[in-house]
Protein backbone atom coordinates (compact mmCIF):
# COMPACT_ATOMS: atom_id res chain seq x y z
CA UNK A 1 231.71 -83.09 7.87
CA UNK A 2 235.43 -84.22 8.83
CA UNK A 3 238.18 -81.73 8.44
CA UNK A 4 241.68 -82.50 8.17
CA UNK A 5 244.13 -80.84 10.38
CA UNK A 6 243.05 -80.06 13.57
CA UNK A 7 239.75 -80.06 14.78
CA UNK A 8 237.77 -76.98 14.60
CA UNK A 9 236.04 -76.17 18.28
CA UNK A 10 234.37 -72.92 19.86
CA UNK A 11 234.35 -70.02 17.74
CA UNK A 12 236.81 -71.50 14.98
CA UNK A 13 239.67 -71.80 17.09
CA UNK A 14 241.73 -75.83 17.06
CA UNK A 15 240.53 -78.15 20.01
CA UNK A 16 244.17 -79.13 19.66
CA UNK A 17 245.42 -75.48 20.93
CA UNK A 18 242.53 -75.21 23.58
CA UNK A 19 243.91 -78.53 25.18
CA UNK A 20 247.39 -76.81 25.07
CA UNK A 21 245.89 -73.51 26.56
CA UNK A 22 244.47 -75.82 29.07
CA UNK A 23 246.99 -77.99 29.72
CA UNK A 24 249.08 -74.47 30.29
CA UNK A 25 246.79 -72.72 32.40
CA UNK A 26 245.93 -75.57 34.84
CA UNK A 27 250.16 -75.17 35.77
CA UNK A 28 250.50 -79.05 34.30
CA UNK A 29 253.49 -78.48 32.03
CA UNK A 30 254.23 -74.45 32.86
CA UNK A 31 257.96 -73.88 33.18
CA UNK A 32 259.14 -71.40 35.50
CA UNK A 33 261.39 -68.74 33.31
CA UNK A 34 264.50 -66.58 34.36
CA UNK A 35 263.99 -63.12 33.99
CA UNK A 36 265.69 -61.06 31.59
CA UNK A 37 269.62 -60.29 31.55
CA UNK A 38 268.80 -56.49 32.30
CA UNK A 39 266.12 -57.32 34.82
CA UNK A 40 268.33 -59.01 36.53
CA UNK A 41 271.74 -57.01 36.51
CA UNK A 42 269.15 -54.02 37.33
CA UNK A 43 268.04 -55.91 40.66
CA UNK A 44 271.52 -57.32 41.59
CA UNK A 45 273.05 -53.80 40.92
CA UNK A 46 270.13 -52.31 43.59
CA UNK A 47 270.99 -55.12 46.07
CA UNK A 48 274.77 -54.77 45.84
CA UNK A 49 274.58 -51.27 46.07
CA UNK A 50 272.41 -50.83 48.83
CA UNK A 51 274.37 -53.45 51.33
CA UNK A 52 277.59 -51.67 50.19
CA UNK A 53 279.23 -50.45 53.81
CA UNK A 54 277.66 -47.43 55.64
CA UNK A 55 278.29 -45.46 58.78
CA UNK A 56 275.73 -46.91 61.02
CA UNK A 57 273.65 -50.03 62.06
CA UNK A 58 270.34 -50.63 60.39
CA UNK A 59 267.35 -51.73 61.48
CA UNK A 60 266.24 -54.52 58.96
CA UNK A 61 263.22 -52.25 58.12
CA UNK A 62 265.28 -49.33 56.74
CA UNK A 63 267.57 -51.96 55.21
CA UNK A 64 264.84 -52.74 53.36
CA UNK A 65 263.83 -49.82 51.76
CA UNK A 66 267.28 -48.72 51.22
CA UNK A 67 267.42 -51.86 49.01
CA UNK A 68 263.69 -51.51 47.55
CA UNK A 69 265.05 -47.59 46.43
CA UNK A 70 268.04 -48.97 45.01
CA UNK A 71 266.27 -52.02 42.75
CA UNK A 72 263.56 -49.61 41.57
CA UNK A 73 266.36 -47.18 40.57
CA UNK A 74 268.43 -50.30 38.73
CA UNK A 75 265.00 -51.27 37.16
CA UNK A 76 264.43 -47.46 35.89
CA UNK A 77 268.14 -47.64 34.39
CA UNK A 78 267.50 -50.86 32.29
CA UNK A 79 264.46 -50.09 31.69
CA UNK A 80 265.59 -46.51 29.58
CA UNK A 81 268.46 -48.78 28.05
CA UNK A 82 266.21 -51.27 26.90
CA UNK A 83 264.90 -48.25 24.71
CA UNK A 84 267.93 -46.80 23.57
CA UNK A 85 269.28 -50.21 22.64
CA UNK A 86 266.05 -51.21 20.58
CA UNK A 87 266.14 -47.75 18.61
CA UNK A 88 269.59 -48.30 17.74
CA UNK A 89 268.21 -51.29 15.95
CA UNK A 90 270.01 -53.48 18.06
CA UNK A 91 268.63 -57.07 19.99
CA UNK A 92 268.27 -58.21 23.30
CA UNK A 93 270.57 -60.68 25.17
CA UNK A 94 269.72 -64.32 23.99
CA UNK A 95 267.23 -66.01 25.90
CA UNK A 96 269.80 -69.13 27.02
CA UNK A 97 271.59 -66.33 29.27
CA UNK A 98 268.80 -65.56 31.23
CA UNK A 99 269.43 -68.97 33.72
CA UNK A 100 273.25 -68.50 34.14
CA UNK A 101 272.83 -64.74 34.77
CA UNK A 102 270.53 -65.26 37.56
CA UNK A 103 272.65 -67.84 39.18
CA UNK A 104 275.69 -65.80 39.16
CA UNK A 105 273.13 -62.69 40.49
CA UNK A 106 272.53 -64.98 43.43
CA UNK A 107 275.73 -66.00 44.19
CA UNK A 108 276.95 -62.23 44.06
CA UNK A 109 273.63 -61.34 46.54
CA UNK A 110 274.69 -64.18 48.98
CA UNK A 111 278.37 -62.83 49.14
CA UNK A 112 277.13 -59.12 49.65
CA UNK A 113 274.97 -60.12 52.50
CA UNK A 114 277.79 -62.01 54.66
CA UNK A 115 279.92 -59.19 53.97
CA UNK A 116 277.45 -56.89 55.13
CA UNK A 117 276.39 -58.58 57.87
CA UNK A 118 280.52 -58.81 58.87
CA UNK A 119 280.46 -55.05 58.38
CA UNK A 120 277.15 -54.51 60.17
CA UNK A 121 278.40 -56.93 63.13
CA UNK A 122 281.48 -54.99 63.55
CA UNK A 123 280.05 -51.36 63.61
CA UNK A 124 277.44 -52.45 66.48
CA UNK A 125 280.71 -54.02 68.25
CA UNK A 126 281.95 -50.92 68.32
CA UNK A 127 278.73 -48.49 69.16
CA UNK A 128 277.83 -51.42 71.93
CA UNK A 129 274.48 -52.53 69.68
CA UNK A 130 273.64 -56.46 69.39
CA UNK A 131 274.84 -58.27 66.77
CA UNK A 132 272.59 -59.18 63.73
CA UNK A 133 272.15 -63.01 62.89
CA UNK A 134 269.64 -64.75 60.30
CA UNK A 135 266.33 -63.43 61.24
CA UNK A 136 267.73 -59.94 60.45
CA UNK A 137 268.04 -61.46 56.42
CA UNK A 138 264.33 -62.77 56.35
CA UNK A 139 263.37 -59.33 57.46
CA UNK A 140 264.97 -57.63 55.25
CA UNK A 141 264.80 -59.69 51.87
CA UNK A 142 260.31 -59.79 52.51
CA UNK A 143 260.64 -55.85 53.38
CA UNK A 144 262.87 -55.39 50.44
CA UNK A 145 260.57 -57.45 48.08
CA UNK A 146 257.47 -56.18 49.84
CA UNK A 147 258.52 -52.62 49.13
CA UNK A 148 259.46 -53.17 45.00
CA UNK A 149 256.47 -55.24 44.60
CA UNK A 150 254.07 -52.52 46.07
CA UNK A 151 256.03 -49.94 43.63
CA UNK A 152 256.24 -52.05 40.53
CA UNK A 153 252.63 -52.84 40.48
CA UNK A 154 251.69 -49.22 40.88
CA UNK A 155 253.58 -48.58 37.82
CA UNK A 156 251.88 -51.57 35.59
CA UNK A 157 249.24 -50.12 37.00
CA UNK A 158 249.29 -46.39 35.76
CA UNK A 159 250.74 -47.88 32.30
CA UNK A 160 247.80 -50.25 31.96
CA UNK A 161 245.34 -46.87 33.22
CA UNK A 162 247.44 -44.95 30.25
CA UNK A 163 247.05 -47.69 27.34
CA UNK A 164 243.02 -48.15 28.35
CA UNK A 165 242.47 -44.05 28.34
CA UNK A 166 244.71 -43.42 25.16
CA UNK A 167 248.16 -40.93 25.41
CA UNK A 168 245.74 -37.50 25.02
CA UNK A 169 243.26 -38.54 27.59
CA UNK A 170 246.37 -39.28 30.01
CA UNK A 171 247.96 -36.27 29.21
CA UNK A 172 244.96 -34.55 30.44
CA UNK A 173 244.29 -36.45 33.78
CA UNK A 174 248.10 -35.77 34.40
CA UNK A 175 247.41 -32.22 34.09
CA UNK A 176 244.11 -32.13 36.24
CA UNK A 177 246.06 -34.35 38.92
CA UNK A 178 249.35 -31.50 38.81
CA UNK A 179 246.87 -29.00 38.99
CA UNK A 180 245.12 -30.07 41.83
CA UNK A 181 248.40 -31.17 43.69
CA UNK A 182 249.37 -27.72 43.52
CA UNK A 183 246.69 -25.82 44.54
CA UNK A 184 245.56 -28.50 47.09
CA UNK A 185 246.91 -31.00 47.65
CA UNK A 186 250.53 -29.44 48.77
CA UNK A 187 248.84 -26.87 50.35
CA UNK A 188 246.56 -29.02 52.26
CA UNK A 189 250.46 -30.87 53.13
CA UNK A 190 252.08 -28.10 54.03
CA UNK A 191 249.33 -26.99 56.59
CA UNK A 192 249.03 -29.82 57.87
CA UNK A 193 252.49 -30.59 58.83
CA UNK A 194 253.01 -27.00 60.26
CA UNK A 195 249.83 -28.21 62.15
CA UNK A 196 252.00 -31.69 63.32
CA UNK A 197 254.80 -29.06 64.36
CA UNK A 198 252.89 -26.77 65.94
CA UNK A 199 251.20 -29.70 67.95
CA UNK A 200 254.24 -31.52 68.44
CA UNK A 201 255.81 -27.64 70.05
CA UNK A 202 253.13 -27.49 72.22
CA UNK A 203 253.00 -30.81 74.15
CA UNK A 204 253.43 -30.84 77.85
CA UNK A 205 255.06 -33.72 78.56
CA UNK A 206 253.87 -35.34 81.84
CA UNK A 207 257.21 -36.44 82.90
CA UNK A 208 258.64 -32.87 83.21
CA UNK A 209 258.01 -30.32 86.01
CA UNK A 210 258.09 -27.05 86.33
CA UNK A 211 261.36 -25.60 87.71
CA UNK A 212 260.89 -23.77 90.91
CA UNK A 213 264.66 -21.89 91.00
CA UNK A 214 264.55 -18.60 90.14
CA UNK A 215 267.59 -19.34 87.94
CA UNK A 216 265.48 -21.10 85.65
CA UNK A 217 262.94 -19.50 82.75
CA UNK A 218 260.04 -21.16 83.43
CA UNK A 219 259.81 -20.50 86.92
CA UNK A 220 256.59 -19.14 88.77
CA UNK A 221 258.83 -16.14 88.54
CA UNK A 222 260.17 -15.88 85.48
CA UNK A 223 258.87 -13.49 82.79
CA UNK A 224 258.85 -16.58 80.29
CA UNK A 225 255.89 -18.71 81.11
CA UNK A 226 256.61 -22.49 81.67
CA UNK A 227 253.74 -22.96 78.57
CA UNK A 228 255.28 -20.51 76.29
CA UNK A 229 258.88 -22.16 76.11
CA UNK A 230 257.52 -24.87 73.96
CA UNK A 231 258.61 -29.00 74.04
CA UNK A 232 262.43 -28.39 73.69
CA UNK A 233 262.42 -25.48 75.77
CA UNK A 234 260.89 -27.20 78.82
CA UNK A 235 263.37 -29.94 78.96
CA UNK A 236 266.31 -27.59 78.78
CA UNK A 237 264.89 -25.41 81.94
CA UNK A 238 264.01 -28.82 83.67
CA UNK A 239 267.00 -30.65 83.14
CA UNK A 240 269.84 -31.36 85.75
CA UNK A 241 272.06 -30.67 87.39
CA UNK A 242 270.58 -27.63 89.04
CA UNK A 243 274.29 -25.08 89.04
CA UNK A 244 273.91 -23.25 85.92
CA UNK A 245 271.53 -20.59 84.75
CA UNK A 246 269.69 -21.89 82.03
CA UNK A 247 267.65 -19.07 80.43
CA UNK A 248 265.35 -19.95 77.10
CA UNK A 249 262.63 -18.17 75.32
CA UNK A 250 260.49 -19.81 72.97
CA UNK A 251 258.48 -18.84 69.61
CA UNK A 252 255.12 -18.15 71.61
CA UNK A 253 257.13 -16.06 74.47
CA UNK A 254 256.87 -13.53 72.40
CA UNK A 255 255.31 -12.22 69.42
CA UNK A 256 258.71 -11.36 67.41
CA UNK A 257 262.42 -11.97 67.17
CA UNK A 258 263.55 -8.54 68.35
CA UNK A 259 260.81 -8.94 71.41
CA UNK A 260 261.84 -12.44 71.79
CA UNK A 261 265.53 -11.35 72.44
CA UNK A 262 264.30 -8.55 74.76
CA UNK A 263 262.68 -10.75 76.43
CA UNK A 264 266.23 -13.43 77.04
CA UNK A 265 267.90 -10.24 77.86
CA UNK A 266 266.13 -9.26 80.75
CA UNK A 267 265.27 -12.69 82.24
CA UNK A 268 269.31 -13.08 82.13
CA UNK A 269 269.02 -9.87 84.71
CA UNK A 270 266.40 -11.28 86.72
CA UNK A 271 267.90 -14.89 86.87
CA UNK A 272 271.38 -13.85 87.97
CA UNK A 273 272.85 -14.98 84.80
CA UNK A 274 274.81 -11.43 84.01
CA UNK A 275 276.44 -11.92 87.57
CA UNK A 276 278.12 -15.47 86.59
CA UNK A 277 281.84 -15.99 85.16
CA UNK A 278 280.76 -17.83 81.97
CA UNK A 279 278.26 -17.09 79.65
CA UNK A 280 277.55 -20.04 76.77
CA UNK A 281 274.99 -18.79 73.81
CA UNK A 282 273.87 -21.97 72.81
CA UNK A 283 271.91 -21.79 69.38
CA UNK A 284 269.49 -24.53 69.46
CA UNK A 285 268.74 -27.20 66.90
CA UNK A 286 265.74 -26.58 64.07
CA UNK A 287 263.27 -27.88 66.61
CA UNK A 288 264.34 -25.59 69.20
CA UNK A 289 266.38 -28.68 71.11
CA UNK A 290 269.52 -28.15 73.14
CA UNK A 291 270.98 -31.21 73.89
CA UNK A 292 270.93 -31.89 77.50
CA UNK A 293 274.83 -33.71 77.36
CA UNK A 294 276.25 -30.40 76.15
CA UNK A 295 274.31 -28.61 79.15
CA UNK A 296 275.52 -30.73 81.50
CA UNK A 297 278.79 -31.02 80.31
CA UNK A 298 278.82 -27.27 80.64
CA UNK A 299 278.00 -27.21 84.36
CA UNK A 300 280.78 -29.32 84.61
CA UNK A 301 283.34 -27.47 82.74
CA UNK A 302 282.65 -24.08 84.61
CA UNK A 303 281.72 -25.62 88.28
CA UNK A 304 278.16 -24.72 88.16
CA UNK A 305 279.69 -20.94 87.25
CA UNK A 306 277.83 -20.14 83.90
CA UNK A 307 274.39 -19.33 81.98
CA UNK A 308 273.17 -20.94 78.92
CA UNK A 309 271.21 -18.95 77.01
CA UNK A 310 268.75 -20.43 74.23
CA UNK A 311 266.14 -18.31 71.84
CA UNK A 312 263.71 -20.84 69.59
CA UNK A 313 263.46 -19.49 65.99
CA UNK A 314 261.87 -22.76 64.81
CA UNK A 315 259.18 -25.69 65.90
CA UNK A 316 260.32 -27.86 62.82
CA UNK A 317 262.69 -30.60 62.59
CA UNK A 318 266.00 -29.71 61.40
CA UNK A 319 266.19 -31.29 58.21
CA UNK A 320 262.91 -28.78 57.31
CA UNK A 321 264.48 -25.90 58.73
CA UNK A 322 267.82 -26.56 57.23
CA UNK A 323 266.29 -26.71 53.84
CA UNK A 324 263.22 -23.93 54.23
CA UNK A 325 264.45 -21.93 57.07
CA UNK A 326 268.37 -21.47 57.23
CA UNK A 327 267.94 -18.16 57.26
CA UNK A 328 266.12 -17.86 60.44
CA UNK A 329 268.88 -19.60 62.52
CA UNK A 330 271.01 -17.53 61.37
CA UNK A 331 269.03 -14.16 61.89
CA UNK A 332 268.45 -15.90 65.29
CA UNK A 333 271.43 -16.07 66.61
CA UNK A 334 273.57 -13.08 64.94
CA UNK A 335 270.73 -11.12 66.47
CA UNK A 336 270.85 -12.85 70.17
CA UNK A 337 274.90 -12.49 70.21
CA UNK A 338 274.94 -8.98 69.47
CA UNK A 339 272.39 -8.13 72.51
CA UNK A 340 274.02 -10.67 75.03
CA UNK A 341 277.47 -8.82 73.78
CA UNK A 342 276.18 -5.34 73.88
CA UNK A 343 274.57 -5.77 77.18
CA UNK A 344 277.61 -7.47 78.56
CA UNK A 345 279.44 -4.41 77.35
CA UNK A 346 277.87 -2.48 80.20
CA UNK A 347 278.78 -3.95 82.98
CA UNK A 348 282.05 -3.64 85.22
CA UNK A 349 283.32 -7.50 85.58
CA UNK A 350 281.07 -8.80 82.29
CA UNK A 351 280.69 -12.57 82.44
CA UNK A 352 283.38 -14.68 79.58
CA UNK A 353 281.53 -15.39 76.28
CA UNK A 354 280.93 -18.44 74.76
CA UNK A 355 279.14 -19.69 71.87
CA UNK A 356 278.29 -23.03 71.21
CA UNK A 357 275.87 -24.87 68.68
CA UNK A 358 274.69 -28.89 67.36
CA UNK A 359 273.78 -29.42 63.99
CA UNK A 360 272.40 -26.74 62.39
CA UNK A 361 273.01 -24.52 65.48
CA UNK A 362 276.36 -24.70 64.60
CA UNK A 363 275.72 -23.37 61.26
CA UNK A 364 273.40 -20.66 62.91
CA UNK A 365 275.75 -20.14 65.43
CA UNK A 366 278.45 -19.69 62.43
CA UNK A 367 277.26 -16.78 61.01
CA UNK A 368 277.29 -14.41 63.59
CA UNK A 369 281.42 -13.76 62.82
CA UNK A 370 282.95 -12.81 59.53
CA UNK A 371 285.66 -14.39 59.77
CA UNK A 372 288.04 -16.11 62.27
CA UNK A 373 289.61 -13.19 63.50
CA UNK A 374 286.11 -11.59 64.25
CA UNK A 375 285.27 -14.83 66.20
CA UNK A 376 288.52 -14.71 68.18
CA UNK A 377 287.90 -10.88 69.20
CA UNK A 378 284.40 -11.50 70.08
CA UNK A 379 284.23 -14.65 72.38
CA UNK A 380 286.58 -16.65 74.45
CA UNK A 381 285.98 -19.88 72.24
CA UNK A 382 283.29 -21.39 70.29
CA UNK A 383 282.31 -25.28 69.46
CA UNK A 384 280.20 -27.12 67.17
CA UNK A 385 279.25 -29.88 67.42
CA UNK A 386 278.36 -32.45 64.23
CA UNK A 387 278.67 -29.68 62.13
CA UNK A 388 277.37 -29.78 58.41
CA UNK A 389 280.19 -30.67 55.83
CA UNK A 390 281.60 -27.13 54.84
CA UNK A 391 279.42 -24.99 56.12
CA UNK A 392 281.23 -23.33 59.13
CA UNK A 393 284.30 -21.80 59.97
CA UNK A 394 286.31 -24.57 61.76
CA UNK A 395 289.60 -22.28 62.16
CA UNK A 396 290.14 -21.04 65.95
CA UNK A 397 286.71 -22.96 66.90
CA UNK A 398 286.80 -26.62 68.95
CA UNK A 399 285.05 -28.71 66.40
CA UNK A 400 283.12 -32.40 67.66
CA UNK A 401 282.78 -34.77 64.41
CA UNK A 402 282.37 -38.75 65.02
CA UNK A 403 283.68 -40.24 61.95
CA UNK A 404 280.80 -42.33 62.12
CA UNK A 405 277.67 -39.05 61.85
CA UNK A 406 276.17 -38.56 58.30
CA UNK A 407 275.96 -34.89 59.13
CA UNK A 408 279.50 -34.04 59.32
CA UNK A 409 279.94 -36.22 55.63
CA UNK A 410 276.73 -35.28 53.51
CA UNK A 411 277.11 -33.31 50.37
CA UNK A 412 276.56 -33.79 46.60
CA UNK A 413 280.21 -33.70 46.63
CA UNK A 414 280.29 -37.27 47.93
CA UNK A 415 278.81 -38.34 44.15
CA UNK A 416 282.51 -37.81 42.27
CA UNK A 417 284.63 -37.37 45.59
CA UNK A 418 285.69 -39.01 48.65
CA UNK A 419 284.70 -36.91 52.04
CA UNK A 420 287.16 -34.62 53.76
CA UNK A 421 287.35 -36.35 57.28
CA UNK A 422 290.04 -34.26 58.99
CA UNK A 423 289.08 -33.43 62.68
CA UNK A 424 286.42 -35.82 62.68
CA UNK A 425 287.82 -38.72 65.28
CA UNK A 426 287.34 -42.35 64.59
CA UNK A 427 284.47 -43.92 66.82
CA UNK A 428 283.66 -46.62 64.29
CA UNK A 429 285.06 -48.51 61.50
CA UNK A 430 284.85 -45.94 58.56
CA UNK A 431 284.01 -47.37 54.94
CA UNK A 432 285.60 -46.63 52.04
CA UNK A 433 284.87 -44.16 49.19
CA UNK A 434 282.59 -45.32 45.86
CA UNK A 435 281.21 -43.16 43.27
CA UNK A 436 277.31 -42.41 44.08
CA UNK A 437 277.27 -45.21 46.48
CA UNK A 438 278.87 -43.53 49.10
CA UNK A 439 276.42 -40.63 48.21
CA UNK A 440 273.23 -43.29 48.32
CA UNK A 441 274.47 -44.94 51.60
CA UNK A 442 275.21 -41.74 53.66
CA UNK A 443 272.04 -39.94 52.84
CA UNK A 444 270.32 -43.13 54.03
CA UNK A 445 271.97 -43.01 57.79
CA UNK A 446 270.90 -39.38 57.90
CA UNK A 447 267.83 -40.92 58.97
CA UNK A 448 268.99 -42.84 61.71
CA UNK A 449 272.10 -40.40 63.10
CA UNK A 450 270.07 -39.78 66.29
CA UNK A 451 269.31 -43.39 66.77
CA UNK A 452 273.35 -43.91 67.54
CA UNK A 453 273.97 -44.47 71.10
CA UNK A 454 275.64 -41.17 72.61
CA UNK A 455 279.43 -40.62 71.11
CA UNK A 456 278.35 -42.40 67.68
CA UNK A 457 276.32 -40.93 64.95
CA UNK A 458 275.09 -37.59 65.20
CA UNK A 459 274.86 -37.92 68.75
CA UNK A 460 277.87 -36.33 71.15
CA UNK A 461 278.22 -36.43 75.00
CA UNK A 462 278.83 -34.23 78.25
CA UNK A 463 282.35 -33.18 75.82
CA UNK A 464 280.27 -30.86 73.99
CA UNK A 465 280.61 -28.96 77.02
CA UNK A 466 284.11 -29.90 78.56
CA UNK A 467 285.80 -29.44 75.50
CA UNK A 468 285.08 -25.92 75.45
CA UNK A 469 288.00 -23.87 75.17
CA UNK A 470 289.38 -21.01 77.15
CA UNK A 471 289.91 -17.68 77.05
């Protein structure tokens, strides 16, 4: 029987629209089609905001996921409009905008990425880094799209996991996942990376050897075993040049903070240190790490006349400590000053006090005084060195800031204000203010402000130590 209209094939459905489907899915006459206004101004936004000037050189890699942060973020913004908009009872953007959108988006991408790479070119001018060329851009646009594909399909996939299992059955797998992330998984995290820290703490390196001077902890004859002192600690006692006392105890010196300062006090006897002019308390990084410029810089300042003094409170890194353990560099070293001070105290021609501290020893080292006139009556000068924004006394103390170090700049201020930059001195081209850009891009070169070369960054030289003031 003959039927008008189209033909009826498989299952009832027109030959004519299986031809179409055919014709379709074999590529023959598919069209390629823009993406959709907000997709679009949601990517551009990402890319424009993420090669927006920052404080320090990028390798393309963390380019790229600075960008691949900042699309999924623009993405997550349209994507909540797009809801709000259609519950208002209000369209879309008309389809014939979708071509000329993207083609201005492209245009504005191009013009970002010469200006960045002009901005990028003339902050590794000035830190002495090689310039970035073409290469750097293919790098960084596959990272960048690597990166926000990986993400985006994760997310179609949990949404296509969600409409298979039904809302109430996702609701409960959500539940059973948070559950188990808290009572194992973060657990299982957290041990693990104490584990890494521990590990990392305990590791002899190979290139290092034990010091033989009796001015040294570590020593065959120092009450401080050369194991104990941890990573940090050994390169400290090891390092050069040879003048100074350098006296450290580390976590597994002894079992407890008060023991632990007993223990600095009477290797500072032993070693000789009570007998020289200058005494620095240096209050080491979250890690336990006393930067080796500062130490040497400090021989220098004082002619070889001085101890350094260093107690551990911490094996993590100092981004960890700063936000778990604050309080223990602080407890640290108000606890170490008042024993080096009291045993001072005692002695007929007591050595000049210093304090000095990097980073969030500079915070530590902070809190011993109350204010600036208990600093002043307590030591013959202090410095810090990349100090946190706002979080030490800088009146009557030497402070070290490159304009160019994260550390110094970083708060949640920087969302709605522009950073306070005075004392910091200008070792680099220094970009401008922008609301929550400024915020984004700084907290992205806090991790890369000890991959500056020395004087850039969060990285400072041998003036750490002959910038120290005087009595």
């Amino acid at each position: 029987m003959r039927l008008r209209g189209n033909r009826i094939g498989v299952q009832g459905r027109p030959t004519a629209g299986i031809r179409r489907e055919v014709r379709e899915s074999s590529g023959a006459r598919v069209r390629f089609r823009a993406p959709r206004v907000g997709t679009t101004v949601g990517v551009v936004f990402g890319v424009l905001a993420s090669l927006a000037p920052g404080l320090l050189p990028r390798t393309p890699t963390a380019q790229a996921v600075v960008t691949a942060v900042l699309v999924l973020l623009g993405l997550t913004v349209v994507g909540l409009g797009r809801v709000v908009v259609r519950r208002m009872g209000f369209g879309g953007v008309p389809a014939r905008w979708r071509a000329p959108a993207l083609v201005v988006a492209g245009a504005a991408v191009l013009v970002a990425m010469a200006q960045a790479q002009d901005w990028q070119n003339r902050l590794r001018g000035a830190m002495g880094v090689s310039a970035v060329g073409p290469w750097y851009w293919v790098q960084w646009a596959v990272g960048s799209a690597v990166i926000t594909g990986v993400v985006v399909g994760g997310i179609l996939g949990i949404r296509w996991v969600v409409r298979r299992l039904g809302r109430m059955r996702s609701l409960a797998l959500l539940l059973g996942a948070g559950v188990a992330a808290q009572f194992v998984v973060v657990p299982t995290v957290v041990d693990w990376r104490k584990a890494a820290y521990a590990s990392a703490n305990a590791f002899v390196d190979p290139g290092l050897s034990q010091p033989s001077a009796a001015t040294r902890s570590g020593s065959p004859v120092s009450m401080a075993s050369w194991p104990s002192l941890g990573a940090q600690g050994r390169k400290f006692v090891a390092g050069t040049p040879a003048q100074a006392v350098r006296v450290y105890v580390g976590l597994n010196s002894a079992p407890d903070l008060n023991a632990r300062v007993a223990l600095v006090i009477r290797e500072l006897e032993r070693s000789g240190g009570l007998q020289r002019g200058n005494l620095v308390v240096t209050v080491p990084t979250g890690s336990g790490w006393i930067d080796g410029e500062a130490a040497a810089g400090f021989d220098q300042r004082f002619g070889g006349d001085v101890a350094l003094v260093g107690l551990q409170y911490s094996d993590a890194p100092s981004w960890a400590t700063f936000v778990f353990g604050r309080k223990a560099a602080e407890q640290s070293a108000r606890t170490l000053f008042d024993a080096v001070e009291q045993r001072i105290s005692t002695l007929p021609h007591p050595p000049k006090l210093y304090v000095y501290g990097q980073s969030l020893g500079a915070l530590g080292g902070s809190s011993i005084f109350t204010d600036d006139a208990d600093q002043a009556r307590r030591t013959c000068a202090v410095l810090w060195a990349g100090p946190p924004a706002g979080q030490v006394y800088r009146s009557g103390a030497m402070v070290l800031a490159n304009a160019s170090d994260p550390v110094v700049r970083w708060s949640p201020a920087l969302l709605w204000r522009a950073p306070n930059l005075t004392g910091t001195r200008p070792d680099a081209p220094v970009p401008g203010w922008l609301p929550f850009v400024s915020f984004i891009q700084t907290s992205a070169d806090l991790l890369g402000a000890l991959d500056a070369p020395s004087g850039h960054g969060h990285r400072y030289g041998t003036d750490q130590g002959t910038a120290l003031g005087s009595c």
